[in-house]
Structure formats: structure tokens, C-alpha cells
Protein backbone atom coordinates (compact mmCIF):
# COMPACT_ATOMS: atom_id res chain seq x y z
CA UNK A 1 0.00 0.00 0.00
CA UNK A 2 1.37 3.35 -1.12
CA UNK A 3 2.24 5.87 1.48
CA UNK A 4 1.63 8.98 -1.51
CA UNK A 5 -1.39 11.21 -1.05
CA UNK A 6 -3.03 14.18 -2.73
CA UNK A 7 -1.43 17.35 -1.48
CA UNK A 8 -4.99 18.99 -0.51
CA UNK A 9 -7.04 18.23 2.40
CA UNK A 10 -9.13 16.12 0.51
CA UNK A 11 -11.69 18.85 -0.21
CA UNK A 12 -13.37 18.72 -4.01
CA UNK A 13 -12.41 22.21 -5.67
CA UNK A 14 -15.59 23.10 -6.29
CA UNK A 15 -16.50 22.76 -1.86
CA UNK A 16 -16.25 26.07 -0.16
CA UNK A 17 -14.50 25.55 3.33
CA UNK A 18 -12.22 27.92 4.78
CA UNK A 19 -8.47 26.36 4.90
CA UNK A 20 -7.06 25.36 7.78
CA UNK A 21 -4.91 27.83 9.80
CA UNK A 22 -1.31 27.29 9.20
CA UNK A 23 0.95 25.53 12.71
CA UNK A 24 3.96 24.71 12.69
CA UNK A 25 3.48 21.46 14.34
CA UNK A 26 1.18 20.75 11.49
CA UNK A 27 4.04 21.81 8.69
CA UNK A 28 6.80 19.80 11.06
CA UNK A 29 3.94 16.59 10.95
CA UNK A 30 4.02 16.61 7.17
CA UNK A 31 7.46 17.27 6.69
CA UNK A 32 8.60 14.46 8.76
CA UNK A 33 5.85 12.13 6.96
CA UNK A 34 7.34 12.85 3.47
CA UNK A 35 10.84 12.58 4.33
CA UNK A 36 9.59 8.50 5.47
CA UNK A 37 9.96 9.43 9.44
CA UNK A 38 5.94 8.61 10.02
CA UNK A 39 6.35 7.44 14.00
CA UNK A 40 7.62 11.13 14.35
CA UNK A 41 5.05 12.57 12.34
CA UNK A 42 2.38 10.96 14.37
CA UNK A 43 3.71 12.20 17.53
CA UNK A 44 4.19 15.78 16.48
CA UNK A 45 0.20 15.87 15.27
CA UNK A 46 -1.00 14.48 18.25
CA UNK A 47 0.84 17.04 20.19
CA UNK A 48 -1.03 19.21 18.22
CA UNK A 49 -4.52 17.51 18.42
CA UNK A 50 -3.93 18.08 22.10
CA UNK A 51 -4.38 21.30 21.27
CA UNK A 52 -6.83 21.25 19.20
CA UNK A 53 -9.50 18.03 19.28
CA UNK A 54 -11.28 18.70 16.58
CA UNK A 55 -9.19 19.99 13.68
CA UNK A 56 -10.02 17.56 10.33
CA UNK A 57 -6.71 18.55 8.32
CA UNK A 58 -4.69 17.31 11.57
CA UNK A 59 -7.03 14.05 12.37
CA UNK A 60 -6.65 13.34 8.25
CA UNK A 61 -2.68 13.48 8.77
CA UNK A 62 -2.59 11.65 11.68
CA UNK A 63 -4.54 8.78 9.63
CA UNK A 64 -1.77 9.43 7.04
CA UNK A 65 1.15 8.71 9.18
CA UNK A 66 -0.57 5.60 10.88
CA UNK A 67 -1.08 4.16 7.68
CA UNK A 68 2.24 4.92 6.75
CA UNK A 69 3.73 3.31 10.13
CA UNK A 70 1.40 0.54 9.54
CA UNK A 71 -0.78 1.24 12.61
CA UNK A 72 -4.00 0.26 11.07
CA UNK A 73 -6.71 0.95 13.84
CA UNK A 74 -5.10 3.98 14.96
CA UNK A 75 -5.48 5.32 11.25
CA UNK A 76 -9.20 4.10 11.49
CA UNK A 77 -9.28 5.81 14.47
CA UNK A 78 -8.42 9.54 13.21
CA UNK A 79 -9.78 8.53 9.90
CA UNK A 80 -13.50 7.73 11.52
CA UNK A 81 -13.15 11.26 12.90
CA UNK A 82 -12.75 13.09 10.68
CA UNK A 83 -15.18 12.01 8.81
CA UNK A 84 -17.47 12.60 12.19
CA UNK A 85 -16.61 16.45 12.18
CA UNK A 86 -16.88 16.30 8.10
CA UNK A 87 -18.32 13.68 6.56
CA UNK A 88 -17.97 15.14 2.90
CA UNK A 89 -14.35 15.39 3.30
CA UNK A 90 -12.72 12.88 0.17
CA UNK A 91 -9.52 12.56 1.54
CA UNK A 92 -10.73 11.19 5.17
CA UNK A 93 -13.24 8.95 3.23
CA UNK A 94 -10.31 7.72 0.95
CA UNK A 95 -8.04 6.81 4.14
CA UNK A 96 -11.30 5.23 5.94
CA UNK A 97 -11.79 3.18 2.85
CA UNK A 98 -8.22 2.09 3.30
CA UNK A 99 -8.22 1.22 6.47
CA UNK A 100 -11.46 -0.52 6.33
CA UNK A 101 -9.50 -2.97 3.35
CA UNK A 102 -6.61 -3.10 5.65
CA UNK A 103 -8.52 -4.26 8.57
CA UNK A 104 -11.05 -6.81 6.63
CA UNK A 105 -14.29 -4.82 6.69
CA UNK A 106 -16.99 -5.59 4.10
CA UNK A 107 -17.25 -1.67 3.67
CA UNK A 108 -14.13 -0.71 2.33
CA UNK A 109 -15.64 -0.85 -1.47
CA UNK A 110 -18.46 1.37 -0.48
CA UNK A 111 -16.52 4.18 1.03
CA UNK A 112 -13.78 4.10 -1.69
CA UNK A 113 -16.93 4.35 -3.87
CA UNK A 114 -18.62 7.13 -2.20
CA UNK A 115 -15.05 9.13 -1.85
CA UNK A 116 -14.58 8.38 -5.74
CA UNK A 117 -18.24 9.38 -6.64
CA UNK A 118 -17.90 13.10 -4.34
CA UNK A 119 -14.67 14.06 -6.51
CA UNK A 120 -14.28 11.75 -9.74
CA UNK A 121 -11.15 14.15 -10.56
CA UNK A 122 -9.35 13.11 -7.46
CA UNK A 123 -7.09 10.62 -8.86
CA UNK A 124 -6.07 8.86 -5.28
CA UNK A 125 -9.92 7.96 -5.44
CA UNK A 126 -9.79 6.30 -7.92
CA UNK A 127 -6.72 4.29 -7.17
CA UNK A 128 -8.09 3.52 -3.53
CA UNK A 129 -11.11 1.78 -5.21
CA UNK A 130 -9.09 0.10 -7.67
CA UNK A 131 -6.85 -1.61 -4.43
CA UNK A 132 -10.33 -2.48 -2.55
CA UNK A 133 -11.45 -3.67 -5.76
CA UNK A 134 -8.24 -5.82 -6.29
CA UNK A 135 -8.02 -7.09 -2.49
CA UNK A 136 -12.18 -8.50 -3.21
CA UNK A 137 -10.90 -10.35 -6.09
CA UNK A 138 -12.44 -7.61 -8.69
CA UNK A 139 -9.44 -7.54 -10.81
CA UNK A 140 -10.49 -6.45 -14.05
CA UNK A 141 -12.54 -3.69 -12.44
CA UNK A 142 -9.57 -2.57 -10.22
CA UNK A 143 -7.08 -2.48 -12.89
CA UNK A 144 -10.18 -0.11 -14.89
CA UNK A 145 -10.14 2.35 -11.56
CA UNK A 146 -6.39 2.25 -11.15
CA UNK A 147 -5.91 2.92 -14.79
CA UNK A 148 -8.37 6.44 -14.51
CA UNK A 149 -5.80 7.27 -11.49
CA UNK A 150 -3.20 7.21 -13.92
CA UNK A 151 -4.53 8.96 -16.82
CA UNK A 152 -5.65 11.42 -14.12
CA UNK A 153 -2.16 12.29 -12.41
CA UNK A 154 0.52 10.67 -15.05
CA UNK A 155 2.90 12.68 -13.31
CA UNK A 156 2.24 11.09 -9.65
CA UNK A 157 4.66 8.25 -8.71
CA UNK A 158 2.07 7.59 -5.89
CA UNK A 159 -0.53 6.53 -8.99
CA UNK A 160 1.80 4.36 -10.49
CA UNK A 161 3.04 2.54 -7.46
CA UNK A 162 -1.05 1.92 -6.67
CA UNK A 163 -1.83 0.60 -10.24
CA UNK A 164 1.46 -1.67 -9.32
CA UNK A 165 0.26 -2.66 -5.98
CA UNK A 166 -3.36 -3.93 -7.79
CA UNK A 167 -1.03 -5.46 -10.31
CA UNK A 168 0.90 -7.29 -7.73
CA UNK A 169 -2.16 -8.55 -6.35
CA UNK A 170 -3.71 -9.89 -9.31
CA UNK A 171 -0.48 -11.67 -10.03
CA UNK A 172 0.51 -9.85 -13.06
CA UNK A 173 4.03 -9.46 -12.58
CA UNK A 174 4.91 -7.69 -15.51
CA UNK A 175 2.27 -4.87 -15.12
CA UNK A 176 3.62 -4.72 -11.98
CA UNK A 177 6.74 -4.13 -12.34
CA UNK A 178 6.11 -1.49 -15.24
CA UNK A 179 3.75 0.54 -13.02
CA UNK A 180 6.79 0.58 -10.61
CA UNK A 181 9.48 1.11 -12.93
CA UNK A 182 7.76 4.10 -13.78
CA UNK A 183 7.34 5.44 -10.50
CA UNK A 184 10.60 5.70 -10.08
CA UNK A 185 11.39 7.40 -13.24
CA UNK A 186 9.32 9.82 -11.74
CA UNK A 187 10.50 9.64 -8.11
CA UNK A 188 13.97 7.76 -7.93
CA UNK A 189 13.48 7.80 -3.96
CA UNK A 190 10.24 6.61 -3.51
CA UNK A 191 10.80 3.87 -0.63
CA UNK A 192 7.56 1.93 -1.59
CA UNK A 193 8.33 2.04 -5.38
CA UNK A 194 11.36 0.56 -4.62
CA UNK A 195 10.45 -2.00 -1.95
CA UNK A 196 7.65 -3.49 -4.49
CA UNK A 197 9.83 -3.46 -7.25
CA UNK A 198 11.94 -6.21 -4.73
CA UNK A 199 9.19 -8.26 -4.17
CA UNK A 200 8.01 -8.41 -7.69
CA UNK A 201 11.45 -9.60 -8.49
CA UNK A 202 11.92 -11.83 -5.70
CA UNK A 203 8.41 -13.37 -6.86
CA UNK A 204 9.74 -13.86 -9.98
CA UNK A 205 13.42 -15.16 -9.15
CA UNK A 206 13.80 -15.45 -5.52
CA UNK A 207 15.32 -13.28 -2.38
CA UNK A 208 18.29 -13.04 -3.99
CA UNK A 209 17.36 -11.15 -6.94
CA UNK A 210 15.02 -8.59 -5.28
CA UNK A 211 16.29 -8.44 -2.03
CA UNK A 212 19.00 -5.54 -2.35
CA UNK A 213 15.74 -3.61 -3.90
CA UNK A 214 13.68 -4.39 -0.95
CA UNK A 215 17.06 -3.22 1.38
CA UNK A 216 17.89 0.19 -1.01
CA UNK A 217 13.75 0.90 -0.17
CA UNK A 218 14.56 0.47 3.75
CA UNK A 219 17.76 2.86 3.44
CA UNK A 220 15.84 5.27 2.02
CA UNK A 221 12.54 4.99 4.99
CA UNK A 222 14.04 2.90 7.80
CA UNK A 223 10.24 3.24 9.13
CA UNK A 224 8.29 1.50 5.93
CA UNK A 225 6.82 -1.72 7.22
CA UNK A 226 6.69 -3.66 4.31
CA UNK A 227 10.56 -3.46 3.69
CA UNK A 228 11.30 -3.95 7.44
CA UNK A 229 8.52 -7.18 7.31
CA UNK A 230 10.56 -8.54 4.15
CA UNK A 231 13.54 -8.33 5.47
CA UNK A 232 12.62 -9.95 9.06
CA UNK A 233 11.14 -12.83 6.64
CA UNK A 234 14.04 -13.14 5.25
CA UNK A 235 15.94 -13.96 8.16
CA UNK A 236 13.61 -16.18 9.28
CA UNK A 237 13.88 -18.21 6.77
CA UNK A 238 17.99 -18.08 6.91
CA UNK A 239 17.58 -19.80 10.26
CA UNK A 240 14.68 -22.24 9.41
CA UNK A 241 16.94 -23.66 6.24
CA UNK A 242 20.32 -23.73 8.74
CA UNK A 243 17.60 -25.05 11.20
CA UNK A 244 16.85 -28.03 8.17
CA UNK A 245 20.38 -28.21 7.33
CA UNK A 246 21.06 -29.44 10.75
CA UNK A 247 17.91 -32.09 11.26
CA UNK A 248 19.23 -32.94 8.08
CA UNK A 249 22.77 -33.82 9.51
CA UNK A 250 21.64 -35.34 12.44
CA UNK A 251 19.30 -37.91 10.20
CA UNK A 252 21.74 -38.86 8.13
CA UNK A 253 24.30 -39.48 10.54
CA UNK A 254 22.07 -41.72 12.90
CA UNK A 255 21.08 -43.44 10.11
CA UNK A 256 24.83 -44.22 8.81
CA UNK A 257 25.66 -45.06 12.27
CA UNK A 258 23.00 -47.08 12.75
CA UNK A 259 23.45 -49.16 9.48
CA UNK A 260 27.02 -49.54 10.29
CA UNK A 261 26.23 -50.96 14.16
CA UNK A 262 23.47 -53.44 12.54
CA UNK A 263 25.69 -54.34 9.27
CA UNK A 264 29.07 -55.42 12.01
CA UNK A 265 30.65 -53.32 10.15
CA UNK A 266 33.72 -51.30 11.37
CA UNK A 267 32.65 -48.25 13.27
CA UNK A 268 35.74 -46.15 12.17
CA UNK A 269 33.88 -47.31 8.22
CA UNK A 270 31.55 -44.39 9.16
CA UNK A 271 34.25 -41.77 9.83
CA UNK A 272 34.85 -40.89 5.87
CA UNK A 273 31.07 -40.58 4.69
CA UNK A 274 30.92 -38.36 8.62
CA UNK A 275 33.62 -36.24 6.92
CA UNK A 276 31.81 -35.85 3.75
CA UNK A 277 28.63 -35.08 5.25
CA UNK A 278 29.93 -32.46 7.08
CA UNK A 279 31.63 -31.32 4.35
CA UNK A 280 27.97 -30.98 2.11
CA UNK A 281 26.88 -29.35 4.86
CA UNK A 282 28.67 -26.67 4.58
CA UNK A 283 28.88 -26.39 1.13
CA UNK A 284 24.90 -25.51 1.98
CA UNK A 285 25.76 -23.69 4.27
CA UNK A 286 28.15 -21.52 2.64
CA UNK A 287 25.48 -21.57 -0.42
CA UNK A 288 23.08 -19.67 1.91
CA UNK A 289 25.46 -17.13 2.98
CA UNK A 290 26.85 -16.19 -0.72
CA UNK A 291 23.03 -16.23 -1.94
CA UNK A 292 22.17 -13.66 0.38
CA UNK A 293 22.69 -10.17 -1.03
CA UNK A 294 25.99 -7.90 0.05
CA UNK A 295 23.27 -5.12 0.97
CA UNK A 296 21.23 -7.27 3.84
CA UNK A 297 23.99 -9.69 4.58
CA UNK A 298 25.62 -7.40 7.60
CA UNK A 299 21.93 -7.02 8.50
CA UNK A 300 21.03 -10.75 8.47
CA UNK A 301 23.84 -11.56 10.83
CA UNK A 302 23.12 -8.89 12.96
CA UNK A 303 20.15 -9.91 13.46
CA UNK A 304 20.81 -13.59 14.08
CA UNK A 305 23.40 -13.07 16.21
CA UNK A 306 21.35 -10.55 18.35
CA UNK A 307 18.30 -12.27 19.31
CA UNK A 308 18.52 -15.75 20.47
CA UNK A 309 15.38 -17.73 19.04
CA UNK A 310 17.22 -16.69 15.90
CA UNK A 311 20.72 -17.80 16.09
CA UNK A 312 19.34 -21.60 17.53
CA UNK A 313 19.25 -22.38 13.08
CA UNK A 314 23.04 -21.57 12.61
CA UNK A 315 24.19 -22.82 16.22
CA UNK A 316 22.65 -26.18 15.80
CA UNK A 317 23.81 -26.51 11.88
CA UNK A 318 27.60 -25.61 13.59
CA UNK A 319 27.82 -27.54 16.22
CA UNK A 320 26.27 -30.77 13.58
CA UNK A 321 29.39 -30.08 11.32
CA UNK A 322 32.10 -29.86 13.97
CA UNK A 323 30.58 -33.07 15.49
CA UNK A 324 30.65 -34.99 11.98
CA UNK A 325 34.11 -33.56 11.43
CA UNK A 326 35.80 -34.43 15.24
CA UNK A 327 34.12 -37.82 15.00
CA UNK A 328 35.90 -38.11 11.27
CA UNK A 329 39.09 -37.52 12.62
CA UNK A 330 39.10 -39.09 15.58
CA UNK A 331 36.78 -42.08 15.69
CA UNK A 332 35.18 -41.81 18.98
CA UNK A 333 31.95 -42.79 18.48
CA UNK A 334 30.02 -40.89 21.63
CA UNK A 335 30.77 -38.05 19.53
CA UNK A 336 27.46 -39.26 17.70
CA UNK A 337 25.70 -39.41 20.37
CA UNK A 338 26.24 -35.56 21.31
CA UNK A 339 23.97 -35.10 18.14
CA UNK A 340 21.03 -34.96 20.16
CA UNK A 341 22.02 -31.63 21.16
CA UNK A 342 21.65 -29.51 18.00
CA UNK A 343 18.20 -31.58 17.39
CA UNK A 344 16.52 -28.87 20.01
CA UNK A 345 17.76 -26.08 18.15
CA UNK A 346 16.79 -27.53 14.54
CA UNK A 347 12.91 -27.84 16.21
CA UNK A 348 13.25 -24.76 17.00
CA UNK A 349 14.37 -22.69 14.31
CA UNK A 350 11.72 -24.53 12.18
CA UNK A 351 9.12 -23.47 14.68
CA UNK A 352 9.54 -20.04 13.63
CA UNK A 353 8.13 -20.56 10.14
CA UNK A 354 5.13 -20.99 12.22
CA UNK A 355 5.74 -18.12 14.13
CA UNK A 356 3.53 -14.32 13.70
CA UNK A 357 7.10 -12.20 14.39
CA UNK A 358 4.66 -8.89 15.45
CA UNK A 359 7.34 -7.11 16.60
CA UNK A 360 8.94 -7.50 13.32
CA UNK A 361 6.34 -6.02 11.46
């Protein structure tokens, strides 16, 4: 979802309101939301709705920036009232609509309908209906909506990265990833341009091909949730595959042990395949590491080796190797039996596919 709105306060041009009085907690609120800094942004404008309760253009912005960070009921919240003070206001209605698709509602469609209908020349209208549309499996009629948004504002990125976004969702990759493309002809710093640009790719070729896009996108807003929920993903799977590489070890080894026990076989027989197991492990292992992209690599590590849930994948899949490779060298068979101890870590790390990472997101 694209964190680009219309510059007005949502207002058709043909409305008489008076504007808004000018703050400059209002003009700090908006400046930090378009330089990607939206946690900031919501905690200057509720400094300022402290002030003032009841002021739309602030409650609209505060729905903004909680969209933005990702905080979906708080922008339903300041969304909702808004549209209590002023229910014709387009912009409000637009942001309730999104919310309202965010958080599952059946009347997401309607609003974005009603918010299209009160200013059909509002292009972020129509590209709001086209995403509800897209998200209730209306693709054709999204992709219509989405494409009046562009003909509407050709020169808005935010358009562009919307008709991508319905793209995305209707799986068609290369509309996608033209709609983006041109977004960023338009805006080369547009963090969500970028970020969806990265997932098209990695849809297309895997993490390694669109991850550096989805990193470049969290450079440029360390705050956008999508890039920093991509990139948590990512790591999670580092450690479940480490996490398989080591069940994986374990399996293999208990059963060469165990065929070379039954088969009164030599014991030390085992200690050469042990060797070259732990020798394909990690050749996987170093697979993983030179798949992953130079621009999230430091960050993947990091983050493994600061929180401990994580680093159980890579710990177990060590300690398997240097197990396989002591017992290879020196024969001493209890040195299989130690296995059992990475075999906690391996459950674990795959337990975290399973996992909802909130704090992550």
C-alpha cells in the first residue's frame, strides 16, 4: 500500500471551506511524513490535536502517518473522525476506505466508492477503489479504476506505485513491475516504489534477486513496514533452512551409524562418509550465505546473532558439522551421540516458520 497522497485536504475544488490555519506542528507533521519518518510525524500531530481536538486537516494526517507506520486501527481511528466532524471530506473517506481494506471490513468498497463518486477528478480515489477492488478479487474492475488514477495524475509516482500494488495482487508481474518502474522514473526515492519493485522480483526469481531492492527501499525509509517485514522474513527463513540443514545432519548421521552398528561393520567405516557429510553441509551452508545479497547480509547476521530464538538455526547446523568432522578424525563414536544436542535447536528454528514475528512487522 502506497504511502503517496493528494497534497490537498481532501476537499473537491468546487466545496467552499475555509483552509485550515497554518501551525507549525502541522508543517513539522508533514514534513517528517514525506521525508519516510511517520512514528515522528504521528507524535508531532498528536501534540497538536492536544491542542486542538477537533481539527479535520490534523485528524486526516494523523490517519496518514498511521497508515504509513502501519498502525491500522489507529489510522481508522483519526480517519472515523474526521469524517465525524466532516463527513464530505474525500480525503478522510479515501483513508477510511483504506483502512477498512486493511482491517477486513466488508465496507471498504463502499466508502472508496462514495469518496470516488464526491470528486471523480481526485485521482487517489480512484486508485483507492481500484486496491479495494483488487483485495475482493475484482481484478479487471480494479485495474479499470487504477488505470483512470493514472490517466488522471501521469505525473504522480504515488498513482503508479497503486496501479502496481493492484497489479501485484492480481499476479501480473509484468504490469507490476512497469507501473513501478515508472514510478521511479518519476521519483527515484520513492521507498515503496522501490520496496515493491523487490518483491516483484523476488516473486519472480527469488530473495536473492530482489532483495538488495527491498534493502535500497529500507535505506531510504528505515520506518516503511513492508521493507522492514521482508527483510525480518528473510531472516527467518535463513535460520529455518540452517535449522533443516542441521535435522538434516543429524538424520543422516544416525542413520549411517546405525546401518554400520546393525551391518558389524567397522565403526571407524563411518568416519569418511561423517567427513563428507559435514563437508555438504557446509557447502549448503556456505550456499546460503553467498546467496544472500551484500546489501542485507551485515543485516542478516546482525540480526541472528542478536536475538537468540534466531541464532538456535546456525548454532545447531555448527555444532552438527564440527561433530561430523571431530568424530571423522578421531573415531570416537560418543561423539554421535552428542547429536542430540543440536536436534533442540533444529525444532526450533523450524518453529519459527510458524511463528507471527509482530514485533517484526
Amino acid at each position: 500500500m502506497t504511502d503517496e497522497y493528494p497534497p490537498h485536504d481532501g476537499h473537491s475544488s468546487d466545496q467552499e471551506h475555509p483552509p485550515h490555519r497554518a501551525d507549525p506542528l502541522h508543517e513539522r507533521a508533514e514534513m517528517l511524513l514525506e521525508i519516510g519518518r511517520p512514528v515522528e510525524a504521528i507524535r508531532t500531530v498528536e501534540r497538536l490535536l492536544g491542542q486542538e481536538p477537533d481539527r479535520v486537516d490534523a485528524l486526516v494526517l494523523l490517519a496518514r502517518a498511521s497508515l504509513a507506520a502501519g498502525r491500522n486501527m489507529a489510522a481508522d481511528r483519526a480517519a472515523r473522525a474526521a469524517l465525524e466532524i466532516e463527513p464530505e471530506n474525500v480525503l478522510a473517506r479515501c483513508l477510511y476506505a483504506m483502512t477498512a481494506d486493511a482491517l477486513g471490513r466488508t465496507d471498504a468498497i463502499e466508502h472508496a466508492e462514495t469518496a470516488m463518486a464526491t470528486d471523480p477528478q481526485l485521482w487517489f480515489g480512484h486508485a483507492v477503489l481500484g486496491t479495494v477492488l483488487a483485495h475482493a478479487g475484482r481484478f479487471d474492475d480494479a485495474a479499470s479504476a487504477v488505470g483512470r488514477a493514472v490517466a488522471l495524475a501521469p505525473e504522480e509516482a504515488g498513482a503508479h506505485v497503486m496501479a502496481g500494488d493492484v497489479a501485484l495482487v492480481a499476479g501480473r508481474l509484468d504490469h507490476a513491475e512497469q507501473a513501478y518502474r515508472t514510478a521511479l522514473g518519476l521519483a527515484p526515492d520513492h521507498a515503496q516504489a522501490r520496496n515493491n519493485l523487490g518483491v516483484v522480483r523476488m516473486r519472480r526469481s527469488g530473495p536473492g534477486t530482489g532483495l538488495s531492492d527491498v534493502a535500497a527501499a529500507a535505506a531510504l525509509d528505515p520506518e516503511l513496514p513492508e521493507a522492514r517485514h521482508t527483510l525480518a522474513a528473510y531472516v527467518r527463513s535463513v535460520t529455518v533452512r540452517t535449522g533443516v540443514a542441521a535435522l538434516g545432519g543429524v538424520a543422516l548421521a544416525v542413520v549411517g551409524g546405525v546401518l554400520t552398528a546393525t551391518l558389524d561393520g567397522d565403526p571407524a567405516a563411518f568416519r569418511l562418509p561423517a567427513g563428507l557429510l559435514a563437508v555438504v553441509l557446509l557447502g549448503w551452508l556456505a550456499s546460503i550465505a553467498l546467496r544472500t545479497p551484500d546489501a542485507v547480509r551485515s543485516l542478516t547476521w546482525s540480526t541472528i546473532r542478536s536475538r537468540r530464538r534466531y541464532w538456535s538455526g546456525p548454532s545447531s547446523a555448527a555444532i552438527v558439522v564440527a561433530l561430523l568432522l571431530a568424530y571423522a578424525t578421531t573415531g570416537v563414536g560418543v561423539l554421535l551421540l552428542v547429536l542430540v544436542v543440536p536436534v533442540i535447536g533444529g525444532v526450533l528454528a523450524i518453529r519459527l516458520d510458524d511463528e507471527r514475528l509482530s514485533a517484526d512487522r
